[in-house]
C-alpha atoms as a PDB file:
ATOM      1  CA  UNK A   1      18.537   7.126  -3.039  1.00  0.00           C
ATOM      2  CA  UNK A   2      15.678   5.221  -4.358  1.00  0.00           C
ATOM      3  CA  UNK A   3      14.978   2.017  -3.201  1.00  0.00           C
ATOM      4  CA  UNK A   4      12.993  -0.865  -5.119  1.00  0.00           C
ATOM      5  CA  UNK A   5       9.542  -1.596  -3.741  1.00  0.00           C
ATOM      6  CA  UNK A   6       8.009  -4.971  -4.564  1.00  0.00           C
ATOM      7  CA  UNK A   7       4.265  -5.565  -4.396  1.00  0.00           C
ATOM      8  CA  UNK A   8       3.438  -9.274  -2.941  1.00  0.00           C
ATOM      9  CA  UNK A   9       0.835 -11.381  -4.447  1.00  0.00           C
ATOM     10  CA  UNK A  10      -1.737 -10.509  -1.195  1.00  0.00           C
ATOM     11  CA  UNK A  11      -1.393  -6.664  -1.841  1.00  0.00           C
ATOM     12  CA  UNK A  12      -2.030  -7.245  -5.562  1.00  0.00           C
ATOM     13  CA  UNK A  13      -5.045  -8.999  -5.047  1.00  0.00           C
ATOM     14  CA  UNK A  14      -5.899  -6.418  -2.393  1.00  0.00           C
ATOM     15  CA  UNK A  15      -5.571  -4.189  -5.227  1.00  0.00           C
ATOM     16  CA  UNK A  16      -7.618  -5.540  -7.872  1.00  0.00           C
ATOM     17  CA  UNK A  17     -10.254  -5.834  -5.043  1.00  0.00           C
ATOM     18  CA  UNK A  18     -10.475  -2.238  -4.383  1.00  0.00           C
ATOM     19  CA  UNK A  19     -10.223  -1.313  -8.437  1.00  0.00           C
ATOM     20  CA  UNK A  20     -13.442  -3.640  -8.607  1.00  0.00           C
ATOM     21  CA  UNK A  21     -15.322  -2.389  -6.049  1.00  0.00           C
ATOM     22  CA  UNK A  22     -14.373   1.799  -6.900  1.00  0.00           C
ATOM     23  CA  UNK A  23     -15.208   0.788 -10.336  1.00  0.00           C
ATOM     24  CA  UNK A  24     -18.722  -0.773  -9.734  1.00  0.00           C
ATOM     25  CA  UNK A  25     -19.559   2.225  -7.791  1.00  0.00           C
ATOM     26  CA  UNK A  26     -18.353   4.771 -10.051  1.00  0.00           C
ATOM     27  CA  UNK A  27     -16.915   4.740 -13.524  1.00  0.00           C
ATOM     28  CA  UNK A  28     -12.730   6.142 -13.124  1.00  0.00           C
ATOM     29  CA  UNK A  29     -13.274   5.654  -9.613  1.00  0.00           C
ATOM     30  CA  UNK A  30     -11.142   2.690 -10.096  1.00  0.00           C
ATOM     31  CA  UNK A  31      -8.462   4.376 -12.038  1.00  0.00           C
ATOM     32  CA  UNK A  32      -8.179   7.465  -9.213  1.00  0.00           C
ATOM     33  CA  UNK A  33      -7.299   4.939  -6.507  1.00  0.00           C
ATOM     34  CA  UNK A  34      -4.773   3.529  -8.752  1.00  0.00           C
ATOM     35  CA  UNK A  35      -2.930   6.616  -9.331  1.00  0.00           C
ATOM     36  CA  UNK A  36      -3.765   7.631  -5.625  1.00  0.00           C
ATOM     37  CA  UNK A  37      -1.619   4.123  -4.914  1.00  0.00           C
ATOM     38  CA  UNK A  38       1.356   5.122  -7.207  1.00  0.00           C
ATOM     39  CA  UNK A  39       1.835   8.207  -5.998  1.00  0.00           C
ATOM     40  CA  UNK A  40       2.306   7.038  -2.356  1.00  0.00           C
ATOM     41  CA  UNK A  41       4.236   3.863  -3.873  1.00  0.00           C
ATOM     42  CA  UNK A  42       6.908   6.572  -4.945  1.00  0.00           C
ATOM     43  CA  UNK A  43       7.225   8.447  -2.043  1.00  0.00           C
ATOM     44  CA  UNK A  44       7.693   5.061   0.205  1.00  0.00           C
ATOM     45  CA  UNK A  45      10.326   4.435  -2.760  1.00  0.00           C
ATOM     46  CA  UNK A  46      12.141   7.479  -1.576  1.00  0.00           C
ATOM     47  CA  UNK A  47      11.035   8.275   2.062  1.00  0.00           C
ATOM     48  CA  UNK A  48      10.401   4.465   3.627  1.00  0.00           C
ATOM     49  CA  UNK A  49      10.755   5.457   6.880  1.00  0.00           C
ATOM     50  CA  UNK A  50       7.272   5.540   8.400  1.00  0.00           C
ATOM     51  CA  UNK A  51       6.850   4.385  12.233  1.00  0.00           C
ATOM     52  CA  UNK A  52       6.725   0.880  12.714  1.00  0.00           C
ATOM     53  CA  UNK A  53       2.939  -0.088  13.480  1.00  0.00           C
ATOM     54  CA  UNK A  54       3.926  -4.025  14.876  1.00  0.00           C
ATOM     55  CA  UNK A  55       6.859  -6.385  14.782  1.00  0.00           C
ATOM     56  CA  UNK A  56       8.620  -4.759  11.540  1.00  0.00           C
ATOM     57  CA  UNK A  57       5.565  -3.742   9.839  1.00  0.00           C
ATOM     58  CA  UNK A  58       4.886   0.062   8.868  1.00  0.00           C
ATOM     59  CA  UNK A  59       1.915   1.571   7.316  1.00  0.00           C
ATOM     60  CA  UNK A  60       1.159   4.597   5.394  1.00  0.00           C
ATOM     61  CA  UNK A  61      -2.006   6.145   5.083  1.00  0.00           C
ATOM     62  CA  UNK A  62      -3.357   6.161   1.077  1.00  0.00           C
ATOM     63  CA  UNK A  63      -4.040   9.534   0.341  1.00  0.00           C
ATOM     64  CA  UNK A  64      -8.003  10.242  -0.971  1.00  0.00           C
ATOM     65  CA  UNK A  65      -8.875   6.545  -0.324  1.00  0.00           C
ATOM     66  CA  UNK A  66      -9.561   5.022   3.002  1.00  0.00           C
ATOM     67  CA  UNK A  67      -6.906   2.537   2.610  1.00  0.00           C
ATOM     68  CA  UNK A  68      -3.670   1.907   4.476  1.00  0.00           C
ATOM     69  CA  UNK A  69      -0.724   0.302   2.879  1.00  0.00           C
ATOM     70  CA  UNK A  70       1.443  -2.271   5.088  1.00  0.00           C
ATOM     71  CA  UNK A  71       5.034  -2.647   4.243  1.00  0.00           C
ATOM     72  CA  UNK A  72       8.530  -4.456   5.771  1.00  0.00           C
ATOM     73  CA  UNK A  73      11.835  -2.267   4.734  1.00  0.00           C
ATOM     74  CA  UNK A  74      14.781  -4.510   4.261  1.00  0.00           C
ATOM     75  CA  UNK A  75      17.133  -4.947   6.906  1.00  0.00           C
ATOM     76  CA  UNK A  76      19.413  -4.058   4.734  1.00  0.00           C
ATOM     77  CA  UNK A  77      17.446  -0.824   3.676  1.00  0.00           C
ATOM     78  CA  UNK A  78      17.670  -1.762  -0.295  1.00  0.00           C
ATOM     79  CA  UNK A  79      14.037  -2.522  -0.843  1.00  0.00           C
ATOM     80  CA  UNK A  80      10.494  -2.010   0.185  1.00  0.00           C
ATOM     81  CA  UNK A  81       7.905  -5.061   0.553  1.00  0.00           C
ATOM     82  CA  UNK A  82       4.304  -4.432  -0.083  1.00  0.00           C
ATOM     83  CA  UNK A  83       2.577  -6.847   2.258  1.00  0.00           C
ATOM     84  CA  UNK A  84      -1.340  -5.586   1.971  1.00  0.00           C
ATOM     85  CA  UNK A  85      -3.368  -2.791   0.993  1.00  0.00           C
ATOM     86  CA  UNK A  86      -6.452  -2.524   3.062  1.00  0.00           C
ATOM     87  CA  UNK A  87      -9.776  -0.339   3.711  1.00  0.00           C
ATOM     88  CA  UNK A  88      -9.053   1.011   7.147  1.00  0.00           C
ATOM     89  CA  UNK A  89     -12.246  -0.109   8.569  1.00  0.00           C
ATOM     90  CA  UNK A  90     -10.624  -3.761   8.186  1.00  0.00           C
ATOM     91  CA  UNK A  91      -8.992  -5.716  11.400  1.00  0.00           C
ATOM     92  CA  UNK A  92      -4.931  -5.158  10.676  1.00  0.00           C
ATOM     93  CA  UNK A  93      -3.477  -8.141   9.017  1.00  0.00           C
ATOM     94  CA  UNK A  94      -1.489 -11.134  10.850  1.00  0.00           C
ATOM     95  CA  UNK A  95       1.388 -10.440   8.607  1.00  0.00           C
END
């Protein structure tokens, strides 16, 4: 069973921040972490079930990329929530 995983604003922009920044250092850099991000988008699509880091949060490591990628599954298991996608050497998010 696949389940639908929705990206929230914050993680977007989290995103686009890291696609700048890989990008200004190296041209396709930006691209790699973007296809780095979709491949571990589908397997939390499929396999959610990462240990919870705090409260209801989980996180996943990105693979390639020093970036970890918070999430919330639904309580009722239908759909995956995207709450920020951050360098590791960042503080964890108040989320």
């Amino acid at each position: 069973m696949r389940l639908d995983v929705r990206v929230s604003a914050a993680a977007e922009q989290d995103v686009i921040d890291a696609v700048d920044w890989y990008e200004s250092e190296q041209n396709g850099l930006g691209r790699s972490f973007v296809d780095a991000l979709g491949a571990e988008l589908e397997l939390l699509s499929r396999s959610p079930f990462f240990p919870v880091r705090f409260d209801s949060v989980r996180c996943v490591p990105l693979r390639k990329f020093p970036y970890l990628i918070y999430f919330r599954v639904d309580k009722d298991e239908s759909r995956v929530l995207i709450l920020a996608i951050l360098h590791t050497a960042r503080r964890s998010p108040n989320l």
